[in-house]
C-alpha atoms as a PDB file:
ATOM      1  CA  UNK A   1      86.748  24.409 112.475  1.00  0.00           C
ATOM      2  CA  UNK A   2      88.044  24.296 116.218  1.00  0.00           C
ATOM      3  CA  UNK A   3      90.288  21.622 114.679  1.00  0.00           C
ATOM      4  CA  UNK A   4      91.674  23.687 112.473  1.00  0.00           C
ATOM      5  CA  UNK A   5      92.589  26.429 114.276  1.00  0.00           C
ATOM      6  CA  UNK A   6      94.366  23.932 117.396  1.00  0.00           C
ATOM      7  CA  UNK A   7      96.507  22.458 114.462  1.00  0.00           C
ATOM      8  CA  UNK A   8      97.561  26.168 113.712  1.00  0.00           C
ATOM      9  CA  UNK A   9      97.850  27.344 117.070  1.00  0.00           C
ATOM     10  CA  UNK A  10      99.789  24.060 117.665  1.00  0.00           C
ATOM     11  CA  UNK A  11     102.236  24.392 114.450  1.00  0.00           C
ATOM     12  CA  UNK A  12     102.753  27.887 115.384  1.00  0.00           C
ATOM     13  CA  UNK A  13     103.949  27.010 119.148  1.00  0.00           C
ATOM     14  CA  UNK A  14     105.815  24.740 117.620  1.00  0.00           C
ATOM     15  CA  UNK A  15     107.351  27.322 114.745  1.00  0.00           C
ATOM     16  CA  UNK A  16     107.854  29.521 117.891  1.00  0.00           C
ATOM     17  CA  UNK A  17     109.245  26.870 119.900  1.00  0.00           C
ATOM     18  CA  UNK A  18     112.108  26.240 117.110  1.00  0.00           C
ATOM     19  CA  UNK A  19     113.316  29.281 117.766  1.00  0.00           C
ATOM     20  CA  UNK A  20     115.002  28.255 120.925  1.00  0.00           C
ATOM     21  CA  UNK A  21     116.208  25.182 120.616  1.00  0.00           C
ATOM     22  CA  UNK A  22     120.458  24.724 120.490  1.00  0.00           C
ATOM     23  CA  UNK A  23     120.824  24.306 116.689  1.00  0.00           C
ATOM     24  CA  UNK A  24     119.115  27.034 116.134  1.00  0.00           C
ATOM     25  CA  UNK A  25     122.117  29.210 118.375  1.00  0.00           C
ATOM     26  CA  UNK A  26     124.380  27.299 116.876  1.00  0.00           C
ATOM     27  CA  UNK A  27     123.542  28.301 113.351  1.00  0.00           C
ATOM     28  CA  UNK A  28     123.494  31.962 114.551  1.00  0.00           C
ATOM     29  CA  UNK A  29     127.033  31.617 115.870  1.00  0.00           C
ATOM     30  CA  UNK A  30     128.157  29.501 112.950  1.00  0.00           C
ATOM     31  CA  UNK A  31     126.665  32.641 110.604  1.00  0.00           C
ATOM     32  CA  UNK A  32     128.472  35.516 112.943  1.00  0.00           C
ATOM     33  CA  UNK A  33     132.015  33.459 112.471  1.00  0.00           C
ATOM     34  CA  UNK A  34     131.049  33.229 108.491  1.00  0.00           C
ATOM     35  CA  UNK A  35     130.137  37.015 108.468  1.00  0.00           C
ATOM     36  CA  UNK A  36     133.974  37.816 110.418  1.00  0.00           C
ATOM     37  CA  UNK A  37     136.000  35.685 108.382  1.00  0.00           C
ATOM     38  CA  UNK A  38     134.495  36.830 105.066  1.00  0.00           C
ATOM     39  CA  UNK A  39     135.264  40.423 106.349  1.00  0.00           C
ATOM     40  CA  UNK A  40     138.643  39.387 107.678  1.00  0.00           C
ATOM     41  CA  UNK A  41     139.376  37.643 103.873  1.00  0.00           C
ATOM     42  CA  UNK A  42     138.201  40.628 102.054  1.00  0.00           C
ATOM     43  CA  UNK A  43     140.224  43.355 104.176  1.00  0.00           C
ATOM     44  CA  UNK A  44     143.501  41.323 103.459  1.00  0.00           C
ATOM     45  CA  UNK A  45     143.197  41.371  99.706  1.00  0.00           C
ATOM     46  CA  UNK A  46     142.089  45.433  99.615  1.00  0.00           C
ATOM     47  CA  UNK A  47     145.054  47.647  99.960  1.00  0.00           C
ATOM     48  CA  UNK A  48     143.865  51.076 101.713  1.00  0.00           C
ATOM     49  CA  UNK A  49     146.160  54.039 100.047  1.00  0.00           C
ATOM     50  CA  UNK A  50     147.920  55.926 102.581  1.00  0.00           C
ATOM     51  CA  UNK A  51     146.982  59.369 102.490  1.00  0.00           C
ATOM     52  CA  UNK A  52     149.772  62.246 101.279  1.00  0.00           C
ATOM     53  CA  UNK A  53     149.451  65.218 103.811  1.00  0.00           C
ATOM     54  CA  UNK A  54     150.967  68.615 101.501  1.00  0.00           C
ATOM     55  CA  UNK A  55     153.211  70.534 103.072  1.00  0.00           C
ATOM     56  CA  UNK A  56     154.506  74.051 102.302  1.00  0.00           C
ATOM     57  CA  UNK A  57     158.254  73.785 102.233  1.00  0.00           C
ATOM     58  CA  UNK A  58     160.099  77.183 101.596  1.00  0.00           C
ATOM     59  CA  UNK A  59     162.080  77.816  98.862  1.00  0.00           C
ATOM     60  CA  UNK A  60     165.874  77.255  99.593  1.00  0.00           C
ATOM     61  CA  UNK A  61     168.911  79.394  98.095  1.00  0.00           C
ATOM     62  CA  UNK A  62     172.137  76.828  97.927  1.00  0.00           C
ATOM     63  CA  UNK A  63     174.500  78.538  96.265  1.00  0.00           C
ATOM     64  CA  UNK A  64     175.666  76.561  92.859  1.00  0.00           C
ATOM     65  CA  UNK A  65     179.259  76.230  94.508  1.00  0.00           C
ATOM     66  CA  UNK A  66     178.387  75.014  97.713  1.00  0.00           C
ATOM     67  CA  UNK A  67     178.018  71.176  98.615  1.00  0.00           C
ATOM     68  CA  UNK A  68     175.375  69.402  99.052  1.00  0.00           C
ATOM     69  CA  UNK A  69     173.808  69.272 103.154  1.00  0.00           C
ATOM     70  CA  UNK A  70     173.331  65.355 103.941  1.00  0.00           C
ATOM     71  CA  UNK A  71     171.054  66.976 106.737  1.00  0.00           C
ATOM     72  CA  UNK A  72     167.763  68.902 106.527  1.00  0.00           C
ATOM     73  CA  UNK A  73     168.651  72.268 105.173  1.00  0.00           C
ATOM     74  CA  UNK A  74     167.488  75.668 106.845  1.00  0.00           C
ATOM     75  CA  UNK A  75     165.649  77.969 104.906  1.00  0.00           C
ATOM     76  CA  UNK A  76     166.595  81.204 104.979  1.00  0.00           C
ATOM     77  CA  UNK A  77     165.254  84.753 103.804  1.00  0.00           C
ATOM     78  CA  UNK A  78     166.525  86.713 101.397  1.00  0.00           C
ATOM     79  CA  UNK A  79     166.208  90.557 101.210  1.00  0.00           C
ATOM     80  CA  UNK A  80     165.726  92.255  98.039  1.00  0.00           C
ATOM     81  CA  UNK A  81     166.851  95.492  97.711  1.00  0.00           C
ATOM     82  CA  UNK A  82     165.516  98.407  96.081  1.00  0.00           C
ATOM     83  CA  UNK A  83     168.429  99.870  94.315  1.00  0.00           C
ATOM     84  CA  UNK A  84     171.484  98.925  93.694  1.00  0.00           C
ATOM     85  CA  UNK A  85     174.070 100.605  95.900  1.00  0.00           C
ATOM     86  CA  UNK A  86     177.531 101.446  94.227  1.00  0.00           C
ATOM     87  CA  UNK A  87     180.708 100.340  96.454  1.00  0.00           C
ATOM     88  CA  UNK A  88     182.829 103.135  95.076  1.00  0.00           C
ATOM     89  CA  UNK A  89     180.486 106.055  96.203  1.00  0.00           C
ATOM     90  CA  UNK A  90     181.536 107.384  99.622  1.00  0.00           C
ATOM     91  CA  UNK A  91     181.402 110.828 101.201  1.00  0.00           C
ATOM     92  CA  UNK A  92     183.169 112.644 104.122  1.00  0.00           C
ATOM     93  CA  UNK A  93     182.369 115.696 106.133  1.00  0.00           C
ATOM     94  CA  UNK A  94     185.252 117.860 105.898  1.00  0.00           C
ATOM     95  CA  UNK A  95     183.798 121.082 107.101  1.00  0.00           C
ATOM     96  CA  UNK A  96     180.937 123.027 107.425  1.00  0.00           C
ATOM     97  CA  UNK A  97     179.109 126.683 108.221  1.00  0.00           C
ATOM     98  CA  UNK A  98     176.255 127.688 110.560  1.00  0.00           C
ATOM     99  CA  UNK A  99     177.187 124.572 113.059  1.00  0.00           C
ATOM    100  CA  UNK A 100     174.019 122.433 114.704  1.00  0.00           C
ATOM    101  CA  UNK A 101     171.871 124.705 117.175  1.00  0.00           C
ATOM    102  CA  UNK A 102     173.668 128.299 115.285  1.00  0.00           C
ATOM    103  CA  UNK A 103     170.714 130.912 116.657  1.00  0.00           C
ATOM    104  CA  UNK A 104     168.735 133.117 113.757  1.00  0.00           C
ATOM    105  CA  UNK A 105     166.351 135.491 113.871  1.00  0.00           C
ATOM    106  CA  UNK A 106     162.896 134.588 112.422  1.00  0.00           C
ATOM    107  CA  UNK A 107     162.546 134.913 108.736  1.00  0.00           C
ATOM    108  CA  UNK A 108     166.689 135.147 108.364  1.00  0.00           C
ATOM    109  CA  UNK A 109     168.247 134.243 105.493  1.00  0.00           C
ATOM    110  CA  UNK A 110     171.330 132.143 105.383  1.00  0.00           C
ATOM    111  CA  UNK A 111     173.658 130.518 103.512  1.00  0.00           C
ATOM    112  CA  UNK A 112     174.657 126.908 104.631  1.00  0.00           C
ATOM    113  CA  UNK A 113     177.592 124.752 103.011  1.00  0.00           C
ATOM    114  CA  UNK A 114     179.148 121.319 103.726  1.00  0.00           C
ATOM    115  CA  UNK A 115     182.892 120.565 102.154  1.00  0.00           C
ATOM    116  CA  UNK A 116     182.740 117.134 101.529  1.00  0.00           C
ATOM    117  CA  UNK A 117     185.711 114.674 100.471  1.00  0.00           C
ATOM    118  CA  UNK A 118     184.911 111.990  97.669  1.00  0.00           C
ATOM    119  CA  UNK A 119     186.396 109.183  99.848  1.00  0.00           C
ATOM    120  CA  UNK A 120     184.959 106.801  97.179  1.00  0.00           C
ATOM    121  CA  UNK A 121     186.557 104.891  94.120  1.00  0.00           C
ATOM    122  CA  UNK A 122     184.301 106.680  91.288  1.00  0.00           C
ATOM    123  CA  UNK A 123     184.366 110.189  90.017  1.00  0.00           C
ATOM    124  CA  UNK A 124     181.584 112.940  90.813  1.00  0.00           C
ATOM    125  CA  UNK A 125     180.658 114.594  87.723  1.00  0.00           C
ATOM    126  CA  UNK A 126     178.714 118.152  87.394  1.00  0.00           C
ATOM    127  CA  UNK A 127     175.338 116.196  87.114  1.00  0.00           C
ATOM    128  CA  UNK A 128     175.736 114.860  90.594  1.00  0.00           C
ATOM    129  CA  UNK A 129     173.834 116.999  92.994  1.00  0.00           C
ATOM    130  CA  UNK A 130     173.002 117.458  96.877  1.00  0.00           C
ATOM    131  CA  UNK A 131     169.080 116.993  97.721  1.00  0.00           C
ATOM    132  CA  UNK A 132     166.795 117.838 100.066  1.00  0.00           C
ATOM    133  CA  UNK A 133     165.741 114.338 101.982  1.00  0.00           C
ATOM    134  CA  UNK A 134     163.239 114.982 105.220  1.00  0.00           C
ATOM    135  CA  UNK A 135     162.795 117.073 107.769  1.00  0.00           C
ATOM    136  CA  UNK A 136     162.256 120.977 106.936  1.00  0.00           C
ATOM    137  CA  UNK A 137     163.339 122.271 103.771  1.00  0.00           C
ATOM    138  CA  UNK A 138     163.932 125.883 105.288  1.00  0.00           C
ATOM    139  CA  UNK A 139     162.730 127.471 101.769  1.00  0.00           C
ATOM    140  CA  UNK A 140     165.639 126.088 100.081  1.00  0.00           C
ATOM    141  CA  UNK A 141     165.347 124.579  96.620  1.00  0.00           C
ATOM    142  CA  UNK A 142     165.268 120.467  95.884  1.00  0.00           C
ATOM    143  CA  UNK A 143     168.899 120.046  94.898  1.00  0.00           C
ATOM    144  CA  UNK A 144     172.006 121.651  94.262  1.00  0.00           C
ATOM    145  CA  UNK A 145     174.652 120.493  91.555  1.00  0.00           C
ATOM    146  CA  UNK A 146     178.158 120.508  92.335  1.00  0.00           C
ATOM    147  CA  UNK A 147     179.830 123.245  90.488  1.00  0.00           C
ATOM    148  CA  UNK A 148     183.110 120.828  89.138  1.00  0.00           C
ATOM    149  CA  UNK A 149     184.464 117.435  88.684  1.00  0.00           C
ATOM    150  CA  UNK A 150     185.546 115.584  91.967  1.00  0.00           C
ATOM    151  CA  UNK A 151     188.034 112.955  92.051  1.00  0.00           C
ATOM    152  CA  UNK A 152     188.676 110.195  94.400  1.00  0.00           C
ATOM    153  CA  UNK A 153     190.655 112.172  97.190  1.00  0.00           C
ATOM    154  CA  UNK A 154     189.416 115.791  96.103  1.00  0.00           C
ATOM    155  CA  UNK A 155     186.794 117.912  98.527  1.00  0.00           C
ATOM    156  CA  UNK A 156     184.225 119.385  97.138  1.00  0.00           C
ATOM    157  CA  UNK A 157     182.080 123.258  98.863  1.00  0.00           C
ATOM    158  CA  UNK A 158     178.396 122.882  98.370  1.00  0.00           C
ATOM    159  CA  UNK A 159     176.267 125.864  99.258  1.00  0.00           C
ATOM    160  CA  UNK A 160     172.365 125.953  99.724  1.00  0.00           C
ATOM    161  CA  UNK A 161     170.786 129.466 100.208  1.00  0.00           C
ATOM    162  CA  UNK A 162     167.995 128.857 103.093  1.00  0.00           C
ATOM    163  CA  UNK A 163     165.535 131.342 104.961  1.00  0.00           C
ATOM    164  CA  UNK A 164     164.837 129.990 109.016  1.00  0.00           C
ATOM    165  CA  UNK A 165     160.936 129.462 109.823  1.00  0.00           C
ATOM    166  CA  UNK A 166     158.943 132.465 111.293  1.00  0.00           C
ATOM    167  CA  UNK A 167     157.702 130.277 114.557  1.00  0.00           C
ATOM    168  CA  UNK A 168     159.955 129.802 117.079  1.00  0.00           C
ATOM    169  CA  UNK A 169     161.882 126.372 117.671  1.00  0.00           C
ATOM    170  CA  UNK A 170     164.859 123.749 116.414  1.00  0.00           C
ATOM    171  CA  UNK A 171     164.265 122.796 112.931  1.00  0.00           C
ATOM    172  CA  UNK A 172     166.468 120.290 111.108  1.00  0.00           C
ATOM    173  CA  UNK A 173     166.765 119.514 107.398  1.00  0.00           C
ATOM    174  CA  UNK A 174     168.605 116.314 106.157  1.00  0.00           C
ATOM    175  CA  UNK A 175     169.965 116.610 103.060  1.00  0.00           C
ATOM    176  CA  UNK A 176     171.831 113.874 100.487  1.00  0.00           C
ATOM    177  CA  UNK A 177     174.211 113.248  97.905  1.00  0.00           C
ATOM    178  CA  UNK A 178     173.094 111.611  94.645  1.00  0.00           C
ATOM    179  CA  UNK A 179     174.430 110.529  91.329  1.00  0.00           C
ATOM    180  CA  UNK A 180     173.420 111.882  87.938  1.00  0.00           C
ATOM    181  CA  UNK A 181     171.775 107.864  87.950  1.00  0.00           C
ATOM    182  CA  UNK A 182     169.513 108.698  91.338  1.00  0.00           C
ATOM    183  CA  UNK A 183     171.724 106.667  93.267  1.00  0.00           C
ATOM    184  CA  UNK A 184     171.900 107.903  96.898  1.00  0.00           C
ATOM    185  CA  UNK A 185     174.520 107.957  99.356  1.00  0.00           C
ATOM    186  CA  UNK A 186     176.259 110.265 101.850  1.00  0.00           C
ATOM    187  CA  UNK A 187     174.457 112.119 104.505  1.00  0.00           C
ATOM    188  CA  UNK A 188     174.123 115.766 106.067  1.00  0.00           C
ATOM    189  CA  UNK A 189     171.702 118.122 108.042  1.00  0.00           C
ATOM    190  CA  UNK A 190     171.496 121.799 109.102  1.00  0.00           C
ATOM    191  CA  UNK A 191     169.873 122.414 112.538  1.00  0.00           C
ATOM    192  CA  UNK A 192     168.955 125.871 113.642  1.00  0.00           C
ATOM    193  CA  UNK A 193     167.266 127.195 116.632  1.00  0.00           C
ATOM    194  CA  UNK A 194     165.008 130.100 115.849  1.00  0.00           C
ATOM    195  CA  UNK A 195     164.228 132.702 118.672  1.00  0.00           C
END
């Protein structure tokens, strides 16, 4: 029985032994340069994707007329507006009563009135009308029609019957010219100074 066991003792130095003898490096280095050239071979023959990266590119307005930019064009922003403004509706101030800063009593009733010229291209008919816009109304209604047809050229009196503010102070109402269609344009105020 001691035999046995020195013949296994003695294999297993030797098994042990075997471990550090050249060949056995050598195999080890001969398996690393197997394991790198078999990765090497396999990377040439898979093709890696390149990845596409979005980008948000604004929209561009090239107008159907104009060429073609051989650069990178420039985006640019387009305002939208709200209504469409009519290029033959313009107003002048010819004349008007109770001038800016006229002095009234509190509670006083008064009577203002612009002349205006139609220095536009279009007509005024009887459903155009002056409106109140901002600022304070003064008791005075919304709007005012014009009383007759106003041609290109013609002036036109509007009168608005307004009461001042009890307090004390400068008030100012703006008030606007607008077509039949809701289509504003022209511009006026009244400014008092109650005492």
């Amino acid at each position: 029985m001691k035999k046995t066991w020195i013949i296994v003792v003695v294999a297993l130095a030797l098994v042990l032994s075997s471990c550090n003898f050249p060949f056995a490096q050598a195999s080890d280095s001969a398996l690393a340069t197997s394991v790198a050239q078999t990765v090497e071979a396999l990377e040439s023959e898979v093709e890696v994707p390149e990845l596409a990266i979005p980008t948000l590119m604004p929209t561009l307005a090239v107008p159907t007329s104009a060429p073609v930019p051989t650069s990178a064009p420039v985006a640019t922003l387009t305002a939208v507006p709200t209504e469409e403004p009519d290029p033959c509706l313009f107003a002048a101030l010819v004349s008007e009563t109770i001038p800016d800063n006229t002095k009234l009593s509190a509670g006083e009733s008064f009577t203002k009135s612009w002349t205006l010229k139609n220095t536009g291209t279009c007509d005024w008919n009887t459903e155009y009308r002056i409106s109140f816009k901002s600022g304070n109304q003064m008791g005075a209604v919304d709007y005012v029609k014009i009383s007759t047809e106003t041609d290109p050229g013609e002036s036109i009196k509007i009168e608005v019957d307004m009461t001042a503010p009890s307090d004390a102070g400068t008030y100012k109402g703006i008030w606007q010219m607008e077509t039949n269609k809701g289509v504003k344009f022209g511009q006026v105020w009244v400014q008092i100074v109650v005492e």
